[in-house]
PDB file of N, CA and C in Angstrom:
ATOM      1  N   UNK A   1       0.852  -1.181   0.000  1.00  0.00           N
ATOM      2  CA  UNK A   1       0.000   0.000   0.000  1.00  0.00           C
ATOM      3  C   UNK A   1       0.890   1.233   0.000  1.00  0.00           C
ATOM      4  N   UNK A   2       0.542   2.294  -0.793  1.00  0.00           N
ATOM      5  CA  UNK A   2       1.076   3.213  -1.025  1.00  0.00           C
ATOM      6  C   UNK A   2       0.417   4.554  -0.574  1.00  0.00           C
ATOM      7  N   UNK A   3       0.547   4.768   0.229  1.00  0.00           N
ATOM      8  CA  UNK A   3      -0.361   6.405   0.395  1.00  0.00           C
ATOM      9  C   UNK A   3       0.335   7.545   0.148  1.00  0.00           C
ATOM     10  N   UNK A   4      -0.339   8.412   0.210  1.00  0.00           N
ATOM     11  CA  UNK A   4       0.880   9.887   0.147  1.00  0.00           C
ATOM     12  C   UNK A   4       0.372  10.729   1.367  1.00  0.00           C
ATOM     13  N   UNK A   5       1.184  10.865   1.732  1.00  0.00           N
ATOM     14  CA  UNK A   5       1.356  12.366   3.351  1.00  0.00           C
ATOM     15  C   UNK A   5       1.262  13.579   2.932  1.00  0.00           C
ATOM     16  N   UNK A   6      -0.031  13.488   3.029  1.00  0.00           N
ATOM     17  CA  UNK A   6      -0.923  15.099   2.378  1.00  0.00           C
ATOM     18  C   UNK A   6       0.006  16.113   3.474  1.00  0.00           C
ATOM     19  N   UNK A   7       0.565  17.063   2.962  1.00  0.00           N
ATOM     20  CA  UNK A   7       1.189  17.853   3.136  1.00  0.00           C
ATOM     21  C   UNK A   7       0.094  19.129   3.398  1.00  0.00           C
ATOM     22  N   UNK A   8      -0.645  19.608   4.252  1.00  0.00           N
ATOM     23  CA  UNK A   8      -1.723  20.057   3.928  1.00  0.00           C
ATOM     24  C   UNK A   8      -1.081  22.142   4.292  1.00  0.00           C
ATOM     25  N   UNK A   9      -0.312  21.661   5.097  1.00  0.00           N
ATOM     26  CA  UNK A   9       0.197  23.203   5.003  1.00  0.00           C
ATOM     27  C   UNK A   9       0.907  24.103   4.059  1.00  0.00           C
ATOM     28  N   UNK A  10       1.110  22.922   2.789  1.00  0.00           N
ATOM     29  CA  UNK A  10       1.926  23.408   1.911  1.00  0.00           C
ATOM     30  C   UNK A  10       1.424  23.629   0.643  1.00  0.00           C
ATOM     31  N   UNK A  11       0.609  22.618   0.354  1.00  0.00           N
ATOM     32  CA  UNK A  11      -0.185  22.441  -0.980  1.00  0.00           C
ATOM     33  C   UNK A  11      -1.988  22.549  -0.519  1.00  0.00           C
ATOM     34  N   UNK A  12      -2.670  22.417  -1.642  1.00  0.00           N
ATOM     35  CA  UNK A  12      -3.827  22.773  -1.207  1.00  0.00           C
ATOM     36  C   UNK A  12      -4.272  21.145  -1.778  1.00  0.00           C
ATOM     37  N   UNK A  13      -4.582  20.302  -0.870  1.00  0.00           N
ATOM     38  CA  UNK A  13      -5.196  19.020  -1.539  1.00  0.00           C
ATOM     39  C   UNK A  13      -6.771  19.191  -1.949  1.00  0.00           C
ATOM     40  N   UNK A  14      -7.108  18.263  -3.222  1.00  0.00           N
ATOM     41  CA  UNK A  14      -8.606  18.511  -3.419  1.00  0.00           C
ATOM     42  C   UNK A  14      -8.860  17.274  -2.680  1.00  0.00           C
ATOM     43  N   UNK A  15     -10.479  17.233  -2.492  1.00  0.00           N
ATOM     44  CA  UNK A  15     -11.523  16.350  -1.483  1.00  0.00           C
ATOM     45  C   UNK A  15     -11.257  15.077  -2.322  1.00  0.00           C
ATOM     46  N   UNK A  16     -11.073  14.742  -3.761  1.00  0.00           N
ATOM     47  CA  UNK A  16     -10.959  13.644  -4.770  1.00  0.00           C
ATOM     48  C   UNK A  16      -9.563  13.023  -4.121  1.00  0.00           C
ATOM     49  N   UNK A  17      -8.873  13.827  -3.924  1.00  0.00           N
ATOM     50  CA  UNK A  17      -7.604  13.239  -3.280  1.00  0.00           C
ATOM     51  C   UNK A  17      -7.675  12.306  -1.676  1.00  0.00           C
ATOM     52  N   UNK A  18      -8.025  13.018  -1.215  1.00  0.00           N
ATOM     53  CA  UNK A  18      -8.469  12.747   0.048  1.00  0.00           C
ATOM     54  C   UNK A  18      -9.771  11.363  -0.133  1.00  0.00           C
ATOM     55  N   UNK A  19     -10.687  11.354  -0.388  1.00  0.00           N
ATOM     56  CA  UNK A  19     -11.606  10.169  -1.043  1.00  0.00           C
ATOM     57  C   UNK A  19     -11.045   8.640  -1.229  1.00  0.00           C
ATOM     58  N   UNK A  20      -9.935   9.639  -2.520  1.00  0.00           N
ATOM     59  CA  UNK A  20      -9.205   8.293  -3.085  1.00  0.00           C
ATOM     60  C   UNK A  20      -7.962   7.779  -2.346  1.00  0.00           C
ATOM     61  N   UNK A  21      -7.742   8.198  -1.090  1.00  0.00           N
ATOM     62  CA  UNK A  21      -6.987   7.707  -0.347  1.00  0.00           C
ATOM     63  C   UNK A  21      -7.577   7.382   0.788  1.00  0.00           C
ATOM     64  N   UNK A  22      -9.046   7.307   1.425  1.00  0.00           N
ATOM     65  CA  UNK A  22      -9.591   7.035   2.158  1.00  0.00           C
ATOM     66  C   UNK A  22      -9.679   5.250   1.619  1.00  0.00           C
ATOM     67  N   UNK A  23     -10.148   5.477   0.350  1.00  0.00           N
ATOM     68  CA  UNK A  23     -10.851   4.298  -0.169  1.00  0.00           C
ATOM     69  C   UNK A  23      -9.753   3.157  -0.240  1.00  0.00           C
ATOM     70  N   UNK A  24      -8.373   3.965  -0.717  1.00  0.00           N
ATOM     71  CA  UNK A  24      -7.330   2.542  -0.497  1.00  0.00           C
ATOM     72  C   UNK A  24      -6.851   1.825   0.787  1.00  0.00           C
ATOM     73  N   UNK A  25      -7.169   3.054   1.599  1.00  0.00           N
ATOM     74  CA  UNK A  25      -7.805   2.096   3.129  1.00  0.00           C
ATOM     75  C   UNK A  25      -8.431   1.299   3.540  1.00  0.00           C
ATOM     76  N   UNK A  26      -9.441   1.899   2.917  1.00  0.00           N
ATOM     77  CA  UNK A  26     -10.625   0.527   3.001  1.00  0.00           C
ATOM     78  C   UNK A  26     -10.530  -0.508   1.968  1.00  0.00           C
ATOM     79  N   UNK A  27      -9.821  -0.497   0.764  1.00  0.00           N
ATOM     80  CA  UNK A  27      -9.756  -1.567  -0.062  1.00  0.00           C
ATOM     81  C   UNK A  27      -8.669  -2.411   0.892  1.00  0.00           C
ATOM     82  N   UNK A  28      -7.545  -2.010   1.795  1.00  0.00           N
ATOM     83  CA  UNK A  28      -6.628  -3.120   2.671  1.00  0.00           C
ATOM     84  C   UNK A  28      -7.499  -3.287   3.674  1.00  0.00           C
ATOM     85  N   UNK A  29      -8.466  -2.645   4.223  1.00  0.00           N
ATOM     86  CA  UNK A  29      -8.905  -3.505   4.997  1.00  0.00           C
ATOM     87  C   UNK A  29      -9.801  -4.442   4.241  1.00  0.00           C
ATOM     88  N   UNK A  30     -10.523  -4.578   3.684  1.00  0.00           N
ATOM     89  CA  UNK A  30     -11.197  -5.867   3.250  1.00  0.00           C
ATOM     90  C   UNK A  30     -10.605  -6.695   2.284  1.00  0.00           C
ATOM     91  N   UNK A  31      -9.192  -6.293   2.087  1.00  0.00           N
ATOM     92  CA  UNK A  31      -8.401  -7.693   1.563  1.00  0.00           C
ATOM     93  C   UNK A  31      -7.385  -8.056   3.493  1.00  0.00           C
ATOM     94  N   UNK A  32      -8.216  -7.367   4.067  1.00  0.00           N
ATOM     95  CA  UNK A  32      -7.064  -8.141   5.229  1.00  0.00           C
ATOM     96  C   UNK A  32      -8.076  -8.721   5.997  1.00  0.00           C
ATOM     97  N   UNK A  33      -9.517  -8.200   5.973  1.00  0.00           N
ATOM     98  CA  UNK A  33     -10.559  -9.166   6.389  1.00  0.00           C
ATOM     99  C   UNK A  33     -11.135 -10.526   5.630  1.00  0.00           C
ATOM    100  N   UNK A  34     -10.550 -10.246   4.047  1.00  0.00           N
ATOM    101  CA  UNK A  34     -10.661 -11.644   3.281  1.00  0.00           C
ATOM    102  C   UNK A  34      -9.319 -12.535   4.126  1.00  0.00           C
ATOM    103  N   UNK A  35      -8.512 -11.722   4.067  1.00  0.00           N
ATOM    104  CA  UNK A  35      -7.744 -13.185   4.467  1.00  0.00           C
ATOM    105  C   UNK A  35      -7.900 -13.651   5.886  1.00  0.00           C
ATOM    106  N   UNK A  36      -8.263 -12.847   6.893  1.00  0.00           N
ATOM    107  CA  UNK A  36      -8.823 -13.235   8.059  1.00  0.00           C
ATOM    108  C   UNK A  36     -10.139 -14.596   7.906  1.00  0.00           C
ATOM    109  N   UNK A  37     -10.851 -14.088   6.709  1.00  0.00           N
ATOM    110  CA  UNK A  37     -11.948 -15.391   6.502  1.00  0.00           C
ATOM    111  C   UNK A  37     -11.427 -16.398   6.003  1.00  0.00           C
ATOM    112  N   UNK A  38     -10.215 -16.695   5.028  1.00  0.00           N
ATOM    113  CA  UNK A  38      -9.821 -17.435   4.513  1.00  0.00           C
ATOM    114  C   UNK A  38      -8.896 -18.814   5.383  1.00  0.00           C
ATOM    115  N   UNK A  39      -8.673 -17.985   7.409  1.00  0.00           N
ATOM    116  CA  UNK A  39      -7.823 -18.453   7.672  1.00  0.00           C
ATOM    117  C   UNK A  39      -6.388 -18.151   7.511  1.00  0.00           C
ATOM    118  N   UNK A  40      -6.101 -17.101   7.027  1.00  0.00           N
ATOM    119  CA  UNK A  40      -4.585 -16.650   6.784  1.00  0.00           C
ATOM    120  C   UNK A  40      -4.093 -15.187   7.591  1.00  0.00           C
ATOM    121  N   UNK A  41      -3.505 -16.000   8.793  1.00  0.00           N
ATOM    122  CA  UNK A  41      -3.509 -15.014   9.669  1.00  0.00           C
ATOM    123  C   UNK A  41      -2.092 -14.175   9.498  1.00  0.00           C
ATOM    124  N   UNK A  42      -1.393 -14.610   8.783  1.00  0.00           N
ATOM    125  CA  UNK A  42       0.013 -14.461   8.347  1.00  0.00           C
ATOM    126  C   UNK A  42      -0.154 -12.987   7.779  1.00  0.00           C
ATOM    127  N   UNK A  43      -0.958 -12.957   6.637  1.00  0.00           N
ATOM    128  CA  UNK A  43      -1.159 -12.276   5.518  1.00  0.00           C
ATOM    129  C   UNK A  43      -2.233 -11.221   6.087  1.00  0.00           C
ATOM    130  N   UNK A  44      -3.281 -11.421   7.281  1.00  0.00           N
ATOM    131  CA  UNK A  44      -4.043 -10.565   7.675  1.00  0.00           C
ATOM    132  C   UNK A  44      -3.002  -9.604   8.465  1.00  0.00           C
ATOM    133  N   UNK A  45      -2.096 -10.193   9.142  1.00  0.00           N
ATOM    134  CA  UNK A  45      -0.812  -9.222  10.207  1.00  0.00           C
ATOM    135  C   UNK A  45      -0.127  -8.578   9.237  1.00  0.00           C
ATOM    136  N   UNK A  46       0.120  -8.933   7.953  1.00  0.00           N
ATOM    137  CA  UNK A  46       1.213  -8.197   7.051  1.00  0.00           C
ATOM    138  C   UNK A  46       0.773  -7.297   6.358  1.00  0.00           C
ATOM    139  N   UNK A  47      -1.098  -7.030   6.728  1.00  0.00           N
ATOM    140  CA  UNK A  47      -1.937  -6.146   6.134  1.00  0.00           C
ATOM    141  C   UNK A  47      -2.187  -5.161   6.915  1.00  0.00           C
ATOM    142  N   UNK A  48      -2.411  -5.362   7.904  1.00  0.00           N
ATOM    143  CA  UNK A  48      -2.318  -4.581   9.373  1.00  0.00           C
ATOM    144  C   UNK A  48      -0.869  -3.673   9.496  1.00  0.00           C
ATOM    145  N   UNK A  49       0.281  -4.461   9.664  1.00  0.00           N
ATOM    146  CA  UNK A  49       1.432  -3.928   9.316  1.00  0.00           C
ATOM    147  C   UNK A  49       1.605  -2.750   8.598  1.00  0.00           C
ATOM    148  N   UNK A  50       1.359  -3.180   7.593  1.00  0.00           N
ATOM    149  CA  UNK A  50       1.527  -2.130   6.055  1.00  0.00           C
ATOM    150  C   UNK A  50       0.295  -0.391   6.292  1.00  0.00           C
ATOM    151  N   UNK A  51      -1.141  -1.297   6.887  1.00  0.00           N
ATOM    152  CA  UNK A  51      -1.723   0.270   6.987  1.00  0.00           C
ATOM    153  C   UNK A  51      -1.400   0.858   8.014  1.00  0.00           C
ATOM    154  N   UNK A  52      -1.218   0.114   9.532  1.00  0.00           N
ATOM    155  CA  UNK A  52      -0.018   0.904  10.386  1.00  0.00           C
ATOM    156  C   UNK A  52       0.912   1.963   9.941  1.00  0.00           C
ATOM    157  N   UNK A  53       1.562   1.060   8.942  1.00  0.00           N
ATOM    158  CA  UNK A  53       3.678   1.616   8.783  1.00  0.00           C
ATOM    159  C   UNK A  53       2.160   3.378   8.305  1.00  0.00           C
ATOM    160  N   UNK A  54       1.866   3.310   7.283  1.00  0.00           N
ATOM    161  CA  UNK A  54       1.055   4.475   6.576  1.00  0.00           C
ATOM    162  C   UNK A  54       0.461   5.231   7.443  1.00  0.00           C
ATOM    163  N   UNK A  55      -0.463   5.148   8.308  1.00  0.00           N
ATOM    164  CA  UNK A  55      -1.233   5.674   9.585  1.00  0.00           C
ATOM    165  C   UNK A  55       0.428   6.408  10.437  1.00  0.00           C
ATOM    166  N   UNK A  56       1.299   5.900  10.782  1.00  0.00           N
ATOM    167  CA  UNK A  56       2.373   6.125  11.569  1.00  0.00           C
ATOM    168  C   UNK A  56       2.863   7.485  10.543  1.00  0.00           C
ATOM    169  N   UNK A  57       3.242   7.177   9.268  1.00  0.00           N
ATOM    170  CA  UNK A  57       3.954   8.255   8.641  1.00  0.00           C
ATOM    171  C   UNK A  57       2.628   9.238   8.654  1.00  0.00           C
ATOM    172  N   UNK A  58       1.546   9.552   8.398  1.00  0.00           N
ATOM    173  CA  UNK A  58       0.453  10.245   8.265  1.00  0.00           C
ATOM    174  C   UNK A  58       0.739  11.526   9.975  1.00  0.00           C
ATOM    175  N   UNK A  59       0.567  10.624  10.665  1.00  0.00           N
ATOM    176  CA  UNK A  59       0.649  10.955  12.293  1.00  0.00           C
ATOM    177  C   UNK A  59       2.104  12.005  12.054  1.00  0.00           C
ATOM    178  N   UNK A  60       2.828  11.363  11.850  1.00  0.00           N
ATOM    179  CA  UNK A  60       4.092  11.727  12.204  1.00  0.00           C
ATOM    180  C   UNK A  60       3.949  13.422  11.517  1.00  0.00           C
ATOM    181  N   UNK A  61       3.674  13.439   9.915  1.00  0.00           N
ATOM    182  CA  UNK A  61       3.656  14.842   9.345  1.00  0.00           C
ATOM    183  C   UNK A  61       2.532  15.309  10.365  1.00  0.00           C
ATOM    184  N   UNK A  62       1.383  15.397  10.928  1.00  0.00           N
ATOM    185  CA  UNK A  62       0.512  15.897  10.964  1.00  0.00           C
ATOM    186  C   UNK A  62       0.844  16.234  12.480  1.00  0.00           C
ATOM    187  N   UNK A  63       1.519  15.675  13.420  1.00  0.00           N
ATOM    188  CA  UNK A  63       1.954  16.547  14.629  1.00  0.00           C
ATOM    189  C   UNK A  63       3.423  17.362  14.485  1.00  0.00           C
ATOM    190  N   UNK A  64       4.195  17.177  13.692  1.00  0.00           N
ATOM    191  CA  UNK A  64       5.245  18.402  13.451  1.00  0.00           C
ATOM    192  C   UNK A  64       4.723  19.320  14.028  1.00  0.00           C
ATOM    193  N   UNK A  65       5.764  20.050  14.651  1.00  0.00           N
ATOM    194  CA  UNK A  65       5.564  21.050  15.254  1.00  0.00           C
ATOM    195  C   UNK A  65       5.928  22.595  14.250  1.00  0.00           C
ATOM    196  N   UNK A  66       5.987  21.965  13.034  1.00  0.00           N
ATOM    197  CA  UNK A  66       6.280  23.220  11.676  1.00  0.00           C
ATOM    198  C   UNK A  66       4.763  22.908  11.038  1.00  0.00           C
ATOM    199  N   UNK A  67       3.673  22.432  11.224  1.00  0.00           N
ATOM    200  CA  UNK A  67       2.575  21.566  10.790  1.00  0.00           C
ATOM    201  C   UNK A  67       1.563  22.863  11.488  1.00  0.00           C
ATOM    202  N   UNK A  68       1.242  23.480  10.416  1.00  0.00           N
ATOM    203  CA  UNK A  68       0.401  24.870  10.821  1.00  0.00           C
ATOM    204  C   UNK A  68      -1.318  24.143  10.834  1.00  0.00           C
ATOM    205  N   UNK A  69      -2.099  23.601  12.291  1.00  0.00           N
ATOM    206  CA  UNK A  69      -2.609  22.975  12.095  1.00  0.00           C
ATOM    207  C   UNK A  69      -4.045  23.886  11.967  1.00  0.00           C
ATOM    208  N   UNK A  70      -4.042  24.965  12.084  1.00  0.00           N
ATOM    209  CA  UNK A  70      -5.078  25.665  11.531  1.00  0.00           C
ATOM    210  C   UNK A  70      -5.688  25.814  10.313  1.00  0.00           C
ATOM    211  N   UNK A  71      -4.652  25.676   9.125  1.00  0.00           N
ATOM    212  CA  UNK A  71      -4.634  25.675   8.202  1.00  0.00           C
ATOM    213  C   UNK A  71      -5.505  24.225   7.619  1.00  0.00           C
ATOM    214  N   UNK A  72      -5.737  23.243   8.529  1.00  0.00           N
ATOM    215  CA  UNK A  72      -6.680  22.236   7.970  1.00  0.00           C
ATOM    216  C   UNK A  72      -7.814  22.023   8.709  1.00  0.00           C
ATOM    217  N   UNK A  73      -8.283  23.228   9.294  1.00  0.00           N
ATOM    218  CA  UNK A  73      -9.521  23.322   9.451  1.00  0.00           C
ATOM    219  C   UNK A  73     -10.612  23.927   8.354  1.00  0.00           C
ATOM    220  N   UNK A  74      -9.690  24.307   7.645  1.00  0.00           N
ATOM    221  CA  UNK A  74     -10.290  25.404   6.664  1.00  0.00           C
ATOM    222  C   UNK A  74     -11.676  24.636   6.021  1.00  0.00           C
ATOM    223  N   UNK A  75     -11.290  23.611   5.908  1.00  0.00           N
ATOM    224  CA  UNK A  75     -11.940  21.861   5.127  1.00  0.00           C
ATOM    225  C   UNK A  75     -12.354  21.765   5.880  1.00  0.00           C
ATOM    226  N   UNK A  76     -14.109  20.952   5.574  1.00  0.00           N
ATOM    227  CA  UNK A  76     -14.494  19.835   7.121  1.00  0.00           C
ATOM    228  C   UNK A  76     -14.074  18.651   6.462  1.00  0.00           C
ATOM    229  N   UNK A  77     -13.830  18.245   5.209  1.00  0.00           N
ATOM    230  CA  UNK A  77     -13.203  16.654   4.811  1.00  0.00           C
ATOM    231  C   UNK A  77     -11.709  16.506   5.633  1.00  0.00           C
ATOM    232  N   UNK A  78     -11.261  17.711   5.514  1.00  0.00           N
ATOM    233  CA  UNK A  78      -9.551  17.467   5.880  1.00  0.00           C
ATOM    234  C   UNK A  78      -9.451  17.537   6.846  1.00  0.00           C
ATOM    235  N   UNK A  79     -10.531  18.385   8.129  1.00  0.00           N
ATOM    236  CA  UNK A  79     -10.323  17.888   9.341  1.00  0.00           C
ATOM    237  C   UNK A  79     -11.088  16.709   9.506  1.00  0.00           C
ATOM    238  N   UNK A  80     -11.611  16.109   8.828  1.00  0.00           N
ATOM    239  CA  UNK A  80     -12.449  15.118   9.442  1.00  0.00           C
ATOM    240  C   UNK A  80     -11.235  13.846   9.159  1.00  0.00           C
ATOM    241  N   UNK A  81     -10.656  14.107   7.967  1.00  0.00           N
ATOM    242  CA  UNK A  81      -9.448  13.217   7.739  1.00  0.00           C
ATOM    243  C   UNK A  81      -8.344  13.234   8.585  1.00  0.00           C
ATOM    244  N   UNK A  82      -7.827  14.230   9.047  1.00  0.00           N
ATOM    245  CA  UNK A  82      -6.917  14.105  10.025  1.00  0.00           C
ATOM    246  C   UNK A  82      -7.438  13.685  11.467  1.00  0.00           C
ATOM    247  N   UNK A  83      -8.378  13.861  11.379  1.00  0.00           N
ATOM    248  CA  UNK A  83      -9.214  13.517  13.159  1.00  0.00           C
ATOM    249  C   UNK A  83      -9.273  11.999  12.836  1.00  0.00           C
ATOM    250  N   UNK A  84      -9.694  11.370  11.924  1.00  0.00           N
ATOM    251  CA  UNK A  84     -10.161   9.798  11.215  1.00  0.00           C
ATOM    252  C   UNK A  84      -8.444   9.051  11.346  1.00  0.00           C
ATOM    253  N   UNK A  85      -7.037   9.824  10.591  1.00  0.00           N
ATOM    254  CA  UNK A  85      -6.232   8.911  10.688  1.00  0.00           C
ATOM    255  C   UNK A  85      -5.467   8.759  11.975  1.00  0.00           C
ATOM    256  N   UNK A  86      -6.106   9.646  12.505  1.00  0.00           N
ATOM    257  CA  UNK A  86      -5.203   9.938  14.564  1.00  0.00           C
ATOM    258  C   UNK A  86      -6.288   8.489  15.437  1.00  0.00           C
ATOM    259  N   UNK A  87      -7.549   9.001  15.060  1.00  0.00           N
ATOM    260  CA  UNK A  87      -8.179   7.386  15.724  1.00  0.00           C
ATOM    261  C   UNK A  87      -8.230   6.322  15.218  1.00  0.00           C
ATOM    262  N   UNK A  88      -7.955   6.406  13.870  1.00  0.00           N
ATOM    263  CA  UNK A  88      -8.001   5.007  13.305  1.00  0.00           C
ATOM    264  C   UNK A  88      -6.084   4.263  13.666  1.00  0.00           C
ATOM    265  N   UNK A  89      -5.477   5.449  14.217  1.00  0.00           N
ATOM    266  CA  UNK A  89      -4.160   4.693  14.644  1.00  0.00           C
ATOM    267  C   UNK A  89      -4.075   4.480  16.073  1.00  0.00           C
ATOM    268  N   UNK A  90      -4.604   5.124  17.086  1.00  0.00           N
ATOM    269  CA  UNK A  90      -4.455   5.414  18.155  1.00  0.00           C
ATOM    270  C   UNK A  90      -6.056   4.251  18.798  1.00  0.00           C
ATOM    271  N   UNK A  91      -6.968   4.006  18.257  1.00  0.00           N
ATOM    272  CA  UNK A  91      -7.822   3.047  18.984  1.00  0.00           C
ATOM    273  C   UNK A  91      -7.801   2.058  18.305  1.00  0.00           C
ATOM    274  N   UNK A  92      -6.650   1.939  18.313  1.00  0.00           N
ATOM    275  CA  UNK A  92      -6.335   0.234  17.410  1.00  0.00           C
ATOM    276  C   UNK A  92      -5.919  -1.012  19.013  1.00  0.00           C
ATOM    277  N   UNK A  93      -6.014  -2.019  19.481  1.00  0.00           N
ATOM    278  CA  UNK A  93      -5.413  -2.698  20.590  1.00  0.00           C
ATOM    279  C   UNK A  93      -4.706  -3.739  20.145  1.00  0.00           C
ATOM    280  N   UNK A  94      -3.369  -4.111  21.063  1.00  0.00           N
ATOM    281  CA  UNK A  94      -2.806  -4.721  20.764  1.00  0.00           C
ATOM    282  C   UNK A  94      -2.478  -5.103  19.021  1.00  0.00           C
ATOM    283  N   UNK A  95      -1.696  -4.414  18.737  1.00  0.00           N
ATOM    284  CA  UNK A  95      -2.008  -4.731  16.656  1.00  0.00           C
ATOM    285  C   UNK A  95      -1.458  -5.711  16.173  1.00  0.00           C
ATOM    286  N   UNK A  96      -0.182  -6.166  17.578  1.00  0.00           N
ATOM    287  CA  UNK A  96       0.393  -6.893  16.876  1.00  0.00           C
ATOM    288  C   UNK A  96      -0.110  -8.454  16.861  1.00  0.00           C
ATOM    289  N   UNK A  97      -1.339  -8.483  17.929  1.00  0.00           N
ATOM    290  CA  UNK A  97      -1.947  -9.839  18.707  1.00  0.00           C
ATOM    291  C   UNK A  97      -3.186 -10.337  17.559  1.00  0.00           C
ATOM    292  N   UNK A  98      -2.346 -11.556  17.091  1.00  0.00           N
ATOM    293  CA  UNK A  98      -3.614 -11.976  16.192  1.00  0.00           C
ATOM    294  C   UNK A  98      -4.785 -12.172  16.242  1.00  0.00           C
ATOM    295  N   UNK A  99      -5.145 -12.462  17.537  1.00  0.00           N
ATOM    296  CA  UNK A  99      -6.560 -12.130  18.070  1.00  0.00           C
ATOM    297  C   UNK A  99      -7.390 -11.261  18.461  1.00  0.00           C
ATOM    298  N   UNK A 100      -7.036 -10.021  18.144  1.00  0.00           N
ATOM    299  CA  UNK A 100      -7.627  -8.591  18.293  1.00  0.00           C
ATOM    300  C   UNK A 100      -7.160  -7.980  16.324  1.00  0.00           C
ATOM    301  N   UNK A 101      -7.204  -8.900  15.536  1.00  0.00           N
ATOM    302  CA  UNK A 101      -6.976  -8.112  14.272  1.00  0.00           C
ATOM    303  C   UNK A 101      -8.552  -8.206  13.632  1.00  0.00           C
ATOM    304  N   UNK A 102      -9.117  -8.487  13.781  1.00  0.00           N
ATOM    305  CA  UNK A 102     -10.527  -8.264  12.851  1.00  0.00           C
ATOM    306  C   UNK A 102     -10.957  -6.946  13.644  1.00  0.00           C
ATOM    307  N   UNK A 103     -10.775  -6.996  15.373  1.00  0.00           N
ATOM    308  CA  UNK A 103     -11.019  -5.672  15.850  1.00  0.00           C
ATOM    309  C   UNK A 103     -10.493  -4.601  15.724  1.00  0.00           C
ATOM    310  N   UNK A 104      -9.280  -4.655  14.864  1.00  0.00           N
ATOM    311  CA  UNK A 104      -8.303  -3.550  14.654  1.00  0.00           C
ATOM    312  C   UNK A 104      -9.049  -3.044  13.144  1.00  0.00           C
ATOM    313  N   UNK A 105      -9.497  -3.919  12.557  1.00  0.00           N
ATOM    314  CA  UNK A 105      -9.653  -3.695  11.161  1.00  0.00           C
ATOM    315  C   UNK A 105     -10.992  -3.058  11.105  1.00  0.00           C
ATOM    316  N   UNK A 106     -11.636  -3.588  12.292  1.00  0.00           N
ATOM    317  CA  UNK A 106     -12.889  -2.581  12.148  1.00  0.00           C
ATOM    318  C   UNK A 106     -12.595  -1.188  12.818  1.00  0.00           C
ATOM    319  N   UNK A 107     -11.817  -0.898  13.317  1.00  0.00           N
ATOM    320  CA  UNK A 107     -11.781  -0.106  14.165  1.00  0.00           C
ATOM    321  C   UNK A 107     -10.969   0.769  13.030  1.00  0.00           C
ATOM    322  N   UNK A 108     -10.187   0.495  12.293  1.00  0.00           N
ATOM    323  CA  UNK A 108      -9.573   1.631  11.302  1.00  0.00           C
ATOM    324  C   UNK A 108     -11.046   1.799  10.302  1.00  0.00           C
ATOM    325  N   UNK A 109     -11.919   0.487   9.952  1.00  0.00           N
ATOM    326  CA  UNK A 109     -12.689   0.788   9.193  1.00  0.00           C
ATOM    327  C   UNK A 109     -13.570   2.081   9.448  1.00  0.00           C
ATOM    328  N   UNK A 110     -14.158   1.855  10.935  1.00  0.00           N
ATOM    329  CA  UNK A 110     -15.084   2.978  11.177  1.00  0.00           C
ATOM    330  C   UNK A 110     -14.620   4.316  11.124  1.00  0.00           C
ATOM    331  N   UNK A 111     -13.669   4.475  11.338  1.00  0.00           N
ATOM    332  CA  UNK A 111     -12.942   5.531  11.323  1.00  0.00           C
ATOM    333  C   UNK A 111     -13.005   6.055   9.912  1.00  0.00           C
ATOM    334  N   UNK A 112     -12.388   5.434   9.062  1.00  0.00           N
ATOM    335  CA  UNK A 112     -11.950   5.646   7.558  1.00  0.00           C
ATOM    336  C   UNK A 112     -13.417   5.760   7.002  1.00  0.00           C
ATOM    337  N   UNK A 113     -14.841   5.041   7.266  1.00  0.00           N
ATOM    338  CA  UNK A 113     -15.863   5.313   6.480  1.00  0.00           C
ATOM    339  C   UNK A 113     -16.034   6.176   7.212  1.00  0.00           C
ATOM    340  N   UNK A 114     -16.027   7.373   8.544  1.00  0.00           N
ATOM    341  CA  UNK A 114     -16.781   8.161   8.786  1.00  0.00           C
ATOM    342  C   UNK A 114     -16.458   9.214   8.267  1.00  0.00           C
ATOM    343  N   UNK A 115     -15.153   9.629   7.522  1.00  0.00           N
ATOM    344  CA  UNK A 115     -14.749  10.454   6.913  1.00  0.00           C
ATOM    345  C   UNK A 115     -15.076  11.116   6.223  1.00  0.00           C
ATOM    346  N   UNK A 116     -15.614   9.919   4.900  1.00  0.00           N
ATOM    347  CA  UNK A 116     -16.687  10.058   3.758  1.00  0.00           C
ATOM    348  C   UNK A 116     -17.899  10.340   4.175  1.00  0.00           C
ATOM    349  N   UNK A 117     -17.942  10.288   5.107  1.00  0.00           N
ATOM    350  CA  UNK A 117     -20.068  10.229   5.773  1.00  0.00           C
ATOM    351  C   UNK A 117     -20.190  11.278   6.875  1.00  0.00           C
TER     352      UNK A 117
END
């Protein structure tokens, strides 16, 4: 998975941008909840992993302390997006415990569809 770290103090992102990076969220989570159904718990952790490592770099630009955070209020998508990738990283439990990953996956899910909604 590839995301990009909306730079939001620097460039002006459109809502299509933001959308289409919501949605490749949700397309890993329901290839990490297919493989959770399939029995492949290997491949559900290495899915988890991957939208983590992304959620982590997201976090990371967005509390800089050079990160003019006024400037993304301007948007209610872009604050609703930055409020969405802080809980969808931060009310995740245990991520790395294979038995709390379907709860992790919903828990980025709700997050990531409330964005759009």
């Amino acid at each position: 998975m590839k995301t990009t770290v909306f730079q939001f103090d620097k460039i002006t992102v459109s809502d299509q941008s933001i959308n289409q990076q919501v949605d490749q969220y949700l397309a890993k989570i329901s290839e990490g909840n297919q493989y959770l159904d399939d029995g492949e718990i290997t491949q559900a952790m290495d899915i988890l992993k991957d939208i983590n490592y992304n959620l982590n770099a997201e976090c990371r630009e967005y509390t800089k302390a050079t990160f003019s955070q006024h400037l993304i209020f301007k948007s209610n998508l872009t604050s609703r997006y930055c409020n969405g990738i802080f809980k969808a990283k931060f009310d995740q439990k245990q991520w790395m415990n294979p038995h709390t990953l379907r709860r992790n996956f919903l828990e980025i899910y709700r997050h990531m569809f409330d964005i759009n909604h």
